[in-house]
C-alpha atoms as a PDB file:
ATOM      1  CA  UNK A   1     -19.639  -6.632  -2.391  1.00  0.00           C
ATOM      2  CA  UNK A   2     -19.296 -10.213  -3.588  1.00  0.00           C
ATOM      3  CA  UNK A   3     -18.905 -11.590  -6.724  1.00  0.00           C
ATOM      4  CA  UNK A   4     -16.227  -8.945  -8.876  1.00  0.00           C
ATOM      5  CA  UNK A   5     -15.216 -10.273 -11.870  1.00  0.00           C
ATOM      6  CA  UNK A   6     -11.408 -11.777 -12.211  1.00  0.00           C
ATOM      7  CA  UNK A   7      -9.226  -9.107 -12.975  1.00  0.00           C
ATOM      8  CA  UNK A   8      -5.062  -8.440 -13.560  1.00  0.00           C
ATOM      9  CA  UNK A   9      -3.361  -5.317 -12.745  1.00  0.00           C
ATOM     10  CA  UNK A  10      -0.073  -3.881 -12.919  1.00  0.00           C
ATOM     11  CA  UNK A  11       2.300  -2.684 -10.314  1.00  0.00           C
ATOM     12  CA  UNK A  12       4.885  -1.024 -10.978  1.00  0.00           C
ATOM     13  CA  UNK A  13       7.974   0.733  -8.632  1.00  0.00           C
ATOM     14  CA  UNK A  14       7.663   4.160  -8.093  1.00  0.00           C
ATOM     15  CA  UNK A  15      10.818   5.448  -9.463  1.00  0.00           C
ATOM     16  CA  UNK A  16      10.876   8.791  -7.991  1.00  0.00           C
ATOM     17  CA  UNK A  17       9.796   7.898  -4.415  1.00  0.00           C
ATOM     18  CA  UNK A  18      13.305   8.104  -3.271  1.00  0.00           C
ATOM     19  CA  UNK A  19      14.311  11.528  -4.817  1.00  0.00           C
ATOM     20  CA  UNK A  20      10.463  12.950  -3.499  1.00  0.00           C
ATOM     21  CA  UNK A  21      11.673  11.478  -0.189  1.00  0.00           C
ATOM     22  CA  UNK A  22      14.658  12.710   0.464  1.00  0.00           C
ATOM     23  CA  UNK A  23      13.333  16.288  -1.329  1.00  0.00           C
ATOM     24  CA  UNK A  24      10.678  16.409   1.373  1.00  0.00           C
ATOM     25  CA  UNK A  25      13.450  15.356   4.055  1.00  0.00           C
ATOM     26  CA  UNK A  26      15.423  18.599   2.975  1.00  0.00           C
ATOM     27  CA  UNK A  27      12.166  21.206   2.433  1.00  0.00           C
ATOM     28  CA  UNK A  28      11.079  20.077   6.019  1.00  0.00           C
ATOM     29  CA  UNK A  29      14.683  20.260   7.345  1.00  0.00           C
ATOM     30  CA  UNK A  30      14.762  23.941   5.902  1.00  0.00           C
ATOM     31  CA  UNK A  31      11.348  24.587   6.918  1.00  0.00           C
ATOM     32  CA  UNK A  32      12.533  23.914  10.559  1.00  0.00           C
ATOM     33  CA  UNK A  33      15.832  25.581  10.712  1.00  0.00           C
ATOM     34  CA  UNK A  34      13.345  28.689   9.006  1.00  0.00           C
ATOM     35  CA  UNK A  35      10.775  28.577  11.934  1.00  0.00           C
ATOM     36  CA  UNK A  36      13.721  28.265  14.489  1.00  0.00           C
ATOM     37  CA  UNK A  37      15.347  31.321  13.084  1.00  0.00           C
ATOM     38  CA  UNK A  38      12.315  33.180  12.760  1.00  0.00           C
ATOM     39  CA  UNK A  39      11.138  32.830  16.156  1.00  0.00           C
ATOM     40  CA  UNK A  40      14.135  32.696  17.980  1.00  0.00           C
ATOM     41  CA  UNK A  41      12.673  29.439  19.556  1.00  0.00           C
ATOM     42  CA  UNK A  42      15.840  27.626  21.733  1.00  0.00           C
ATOM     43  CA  UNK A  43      16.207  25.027  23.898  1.00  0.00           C
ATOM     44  CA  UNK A  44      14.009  22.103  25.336  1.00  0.00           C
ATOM     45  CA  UNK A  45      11.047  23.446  22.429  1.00  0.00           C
ATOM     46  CA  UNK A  46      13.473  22.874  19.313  1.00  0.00           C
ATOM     47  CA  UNK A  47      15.110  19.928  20.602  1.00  0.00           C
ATOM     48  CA  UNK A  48      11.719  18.385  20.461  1.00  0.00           C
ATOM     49  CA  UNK A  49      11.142  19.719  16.979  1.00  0.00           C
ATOM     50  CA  UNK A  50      14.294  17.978  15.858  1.00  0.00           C
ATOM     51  CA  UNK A  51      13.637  14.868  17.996  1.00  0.00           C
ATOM     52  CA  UNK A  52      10.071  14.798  15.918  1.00  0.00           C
ATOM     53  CA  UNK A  53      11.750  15.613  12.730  1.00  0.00           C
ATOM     54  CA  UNK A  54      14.678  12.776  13.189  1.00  0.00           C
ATOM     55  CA  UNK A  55      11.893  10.414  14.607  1.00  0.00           C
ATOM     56  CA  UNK A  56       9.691  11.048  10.842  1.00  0.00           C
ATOM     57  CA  UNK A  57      12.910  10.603   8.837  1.00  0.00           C
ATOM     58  CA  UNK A  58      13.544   7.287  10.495  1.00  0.00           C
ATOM     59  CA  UNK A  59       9.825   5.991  10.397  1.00  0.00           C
ATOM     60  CA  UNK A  60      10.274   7.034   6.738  1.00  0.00           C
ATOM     61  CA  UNK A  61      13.729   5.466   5.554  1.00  0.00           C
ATOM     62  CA  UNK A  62      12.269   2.114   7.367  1.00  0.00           C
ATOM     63  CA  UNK A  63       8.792   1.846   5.588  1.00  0.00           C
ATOM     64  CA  UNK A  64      10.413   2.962   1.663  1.00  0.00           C
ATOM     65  CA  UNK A  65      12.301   0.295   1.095  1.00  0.00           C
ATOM     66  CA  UNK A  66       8.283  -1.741   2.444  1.00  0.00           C
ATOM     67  CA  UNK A  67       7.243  -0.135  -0.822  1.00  0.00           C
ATOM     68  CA  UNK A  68       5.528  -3.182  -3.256  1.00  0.00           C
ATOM     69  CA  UNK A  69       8.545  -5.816  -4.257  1.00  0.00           C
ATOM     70  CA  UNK A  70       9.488  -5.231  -8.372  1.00  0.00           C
ATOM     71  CA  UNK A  71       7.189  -4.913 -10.737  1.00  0.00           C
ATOM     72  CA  UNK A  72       4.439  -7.676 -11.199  1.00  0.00           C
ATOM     73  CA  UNK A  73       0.656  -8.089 -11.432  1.00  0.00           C
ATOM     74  CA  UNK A  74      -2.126  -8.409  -8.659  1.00  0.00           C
ATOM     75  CA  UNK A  75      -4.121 -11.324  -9.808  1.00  0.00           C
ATOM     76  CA  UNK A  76      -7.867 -11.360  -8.345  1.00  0.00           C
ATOM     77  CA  UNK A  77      -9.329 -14.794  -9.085  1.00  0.00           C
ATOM     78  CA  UNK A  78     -12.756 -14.361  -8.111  1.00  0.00           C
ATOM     79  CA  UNK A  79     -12.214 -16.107  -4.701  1.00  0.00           C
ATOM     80  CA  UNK A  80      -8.401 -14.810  -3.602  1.00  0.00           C
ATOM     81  CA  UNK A  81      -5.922 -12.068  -4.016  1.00  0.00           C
ATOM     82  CA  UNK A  82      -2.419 -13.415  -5.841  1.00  0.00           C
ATOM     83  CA  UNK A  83       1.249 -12.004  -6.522  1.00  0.00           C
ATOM     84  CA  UNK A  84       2.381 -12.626 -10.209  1.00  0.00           C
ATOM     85  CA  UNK A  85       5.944 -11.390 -10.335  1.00  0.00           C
ATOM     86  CA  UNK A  86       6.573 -11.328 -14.202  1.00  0.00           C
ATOM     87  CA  UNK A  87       3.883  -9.717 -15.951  1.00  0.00           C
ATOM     88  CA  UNK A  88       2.627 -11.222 -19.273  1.00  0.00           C
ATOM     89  CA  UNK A  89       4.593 -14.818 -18.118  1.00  0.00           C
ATOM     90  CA  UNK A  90       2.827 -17.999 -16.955  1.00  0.00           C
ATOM     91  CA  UNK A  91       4.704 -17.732 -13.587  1.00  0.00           C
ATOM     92  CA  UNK A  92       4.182 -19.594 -10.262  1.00  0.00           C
ATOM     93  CA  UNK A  93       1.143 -17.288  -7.903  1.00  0.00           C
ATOM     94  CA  UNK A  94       1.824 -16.371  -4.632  1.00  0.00           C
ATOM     95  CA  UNK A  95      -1.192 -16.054  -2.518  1.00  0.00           C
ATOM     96  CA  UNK A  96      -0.676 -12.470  -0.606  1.00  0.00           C
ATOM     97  CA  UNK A  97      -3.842 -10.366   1.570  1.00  0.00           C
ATOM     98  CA  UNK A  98      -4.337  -6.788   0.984  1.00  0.00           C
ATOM     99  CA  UNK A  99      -5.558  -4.441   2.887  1.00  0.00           C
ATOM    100  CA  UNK A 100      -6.852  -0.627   1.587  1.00  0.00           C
ATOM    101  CA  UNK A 101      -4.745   2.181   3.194  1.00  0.00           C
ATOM    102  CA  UNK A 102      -6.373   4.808   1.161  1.00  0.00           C
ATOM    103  CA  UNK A 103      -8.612   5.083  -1.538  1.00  0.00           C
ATOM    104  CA  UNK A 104      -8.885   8.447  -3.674  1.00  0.00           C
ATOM    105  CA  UNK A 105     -11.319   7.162  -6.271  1.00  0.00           C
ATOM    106  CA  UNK A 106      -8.374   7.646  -9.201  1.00  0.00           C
ATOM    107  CA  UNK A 107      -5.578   5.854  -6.912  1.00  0.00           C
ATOM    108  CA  UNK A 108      -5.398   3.464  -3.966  1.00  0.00           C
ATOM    109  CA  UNK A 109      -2.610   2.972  -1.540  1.00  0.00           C
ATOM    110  CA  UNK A 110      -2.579  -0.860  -0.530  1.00  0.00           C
ATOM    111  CA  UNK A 111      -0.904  -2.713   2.117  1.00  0.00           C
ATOM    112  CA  UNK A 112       0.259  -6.327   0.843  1.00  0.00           C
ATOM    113  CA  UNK A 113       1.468  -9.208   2.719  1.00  0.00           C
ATOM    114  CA  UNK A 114       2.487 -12.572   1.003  1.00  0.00           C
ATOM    115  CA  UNK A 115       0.916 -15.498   2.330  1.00  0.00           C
ATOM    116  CA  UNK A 116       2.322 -19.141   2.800  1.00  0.00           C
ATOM    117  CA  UNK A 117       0.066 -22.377   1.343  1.00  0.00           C
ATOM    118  CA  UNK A 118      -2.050 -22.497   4.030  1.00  0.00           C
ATOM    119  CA  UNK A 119      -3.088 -19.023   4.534  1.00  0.00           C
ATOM    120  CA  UNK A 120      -0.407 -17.837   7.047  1.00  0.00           C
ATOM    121  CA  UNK A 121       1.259 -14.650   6.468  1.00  0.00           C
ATOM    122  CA  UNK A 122       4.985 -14.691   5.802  1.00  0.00           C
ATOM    123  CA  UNK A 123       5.997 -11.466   5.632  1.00  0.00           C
ATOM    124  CA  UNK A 124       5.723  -8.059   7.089  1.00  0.00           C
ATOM    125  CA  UNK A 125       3.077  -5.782   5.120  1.00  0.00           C
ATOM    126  CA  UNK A 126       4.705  -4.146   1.938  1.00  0.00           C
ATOM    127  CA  UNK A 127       2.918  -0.945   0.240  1.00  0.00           C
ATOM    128  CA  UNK A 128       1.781  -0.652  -3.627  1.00  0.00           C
ATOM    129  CA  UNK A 129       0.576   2.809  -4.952  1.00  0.00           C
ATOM    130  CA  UNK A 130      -1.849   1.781  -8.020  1.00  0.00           C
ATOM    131  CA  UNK A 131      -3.529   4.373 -10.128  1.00  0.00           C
ATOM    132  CA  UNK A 132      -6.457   4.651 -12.911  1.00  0.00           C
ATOM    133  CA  UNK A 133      -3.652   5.819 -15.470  1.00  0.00           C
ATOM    134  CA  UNK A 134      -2.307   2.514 -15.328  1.00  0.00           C
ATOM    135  CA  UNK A 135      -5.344   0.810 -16.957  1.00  0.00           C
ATOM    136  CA  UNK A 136      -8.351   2.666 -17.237  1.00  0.00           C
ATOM    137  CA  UNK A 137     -10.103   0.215 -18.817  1.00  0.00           C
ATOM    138  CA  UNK A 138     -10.004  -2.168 -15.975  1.00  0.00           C
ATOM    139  CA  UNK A 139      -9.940   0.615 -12.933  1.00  0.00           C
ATOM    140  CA  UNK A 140     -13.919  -0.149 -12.231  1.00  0.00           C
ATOM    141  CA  UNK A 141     -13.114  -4.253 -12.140  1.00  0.00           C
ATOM    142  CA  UNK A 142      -9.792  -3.712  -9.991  1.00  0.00           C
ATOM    143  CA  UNK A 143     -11.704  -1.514  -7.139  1.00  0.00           C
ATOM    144  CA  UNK A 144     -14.818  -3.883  -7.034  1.00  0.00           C
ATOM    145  CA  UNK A 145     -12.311  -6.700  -6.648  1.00  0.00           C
ATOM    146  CA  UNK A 146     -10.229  -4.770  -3.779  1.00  0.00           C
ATOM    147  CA  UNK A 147     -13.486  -3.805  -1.705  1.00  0.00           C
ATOM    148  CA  UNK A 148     -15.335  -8.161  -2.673  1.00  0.00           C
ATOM    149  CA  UNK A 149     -14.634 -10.247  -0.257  1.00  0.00           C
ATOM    150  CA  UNK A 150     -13.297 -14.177  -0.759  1.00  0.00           C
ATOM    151  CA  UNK A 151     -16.502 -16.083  -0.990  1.00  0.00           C
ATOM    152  CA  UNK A 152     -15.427 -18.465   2.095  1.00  0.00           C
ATOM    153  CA  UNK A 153     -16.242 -15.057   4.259  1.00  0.00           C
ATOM    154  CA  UNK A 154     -19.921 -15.624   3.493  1.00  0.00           C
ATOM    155  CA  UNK A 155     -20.766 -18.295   5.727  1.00  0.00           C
ATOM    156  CA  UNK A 156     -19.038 -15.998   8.627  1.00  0.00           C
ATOM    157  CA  UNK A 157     -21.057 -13.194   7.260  1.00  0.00           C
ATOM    158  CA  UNK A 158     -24.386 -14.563   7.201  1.00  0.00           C
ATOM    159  CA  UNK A 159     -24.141 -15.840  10.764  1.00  0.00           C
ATOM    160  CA  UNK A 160     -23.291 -12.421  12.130  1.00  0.00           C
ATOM    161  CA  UNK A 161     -25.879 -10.484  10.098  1.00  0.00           C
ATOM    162  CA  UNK A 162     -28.612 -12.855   9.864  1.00  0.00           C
ATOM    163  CA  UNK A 163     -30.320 -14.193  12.902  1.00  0.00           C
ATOM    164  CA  UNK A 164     -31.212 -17.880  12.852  1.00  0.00           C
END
């Protein structure tokens, strides 16, 4: 899809996302100890449970704090993807790339990764949950703008699609 209109959206922090994590850390730890005392499972089999269990609670205490920076806007400008960190102020842009990581129709899960002036990316990717409720008015716009593509791909698009 080319062409989506310019469009600003806000992002905000998820302020439960740490007490949902660590209440999913304790129904799965319970959950666990119940299956272990319910089938009598022991050695080599539960130590691998609890390796997997440790190993998922790790994976997730690294990527929450990857969760989208404070509260700001994505800025689509017709051509590129930017980072406004105050919302509603005249602030400096900063470029960033997204990428979709899942797409429900009513909210998206994007990956985000802050780019340097010429294009290079800076950072390691940071998460932003976005949903409908947010600004329903503009939800159409925002998703048009997510799946567009900068209008410098074009030229790379036409010579892979159309034969010369």
């Amino acid at each position: 899809m080319y062409n989506a209109p310019p469009v600003v959206f806000p992002v905000g922090r998820f302020a439960w996302g740490r007490v949902w994590g660590v209440g999913a850390a304790a129904l799965s730890a319970i959950g666990l100890l119940a299956w272990q005392w319910l089938t009598q499972a022991h050695g080599m089999w539960v130590a691998c449970m609890w390796g997997g269990w440790l190993m998922c609670l790790l994976g997730a205490a690294w990527w929450a704090p990857r969760q989208l920076w404070v509260s700001g806007c994505l800025v689509w400008s017709g051509e590129a993807w930017f980072w406004q960190a105050e919302p509603g102020q005249s602030g400096p842009l900063q470029p960033v790339s997204l990428s979709v990581g899942l797409d429900t129709g009513h909210s998206m899960l994007l990956w985000v990764r802050r780019l340097d002036a010429k294009a290079v990316r800076i950072n390691p990717w940071g998460s932003a949950w976005l949903q409908e409720d947010a600004m329903p008015t503009k939800w159409h716009g925002f998703r048009c703008a997510v799946y567009s593509r900068p209008k410098g791909d074009r030229a790379a698009d036409r010579s892979v699609t159309d034969p010369v």
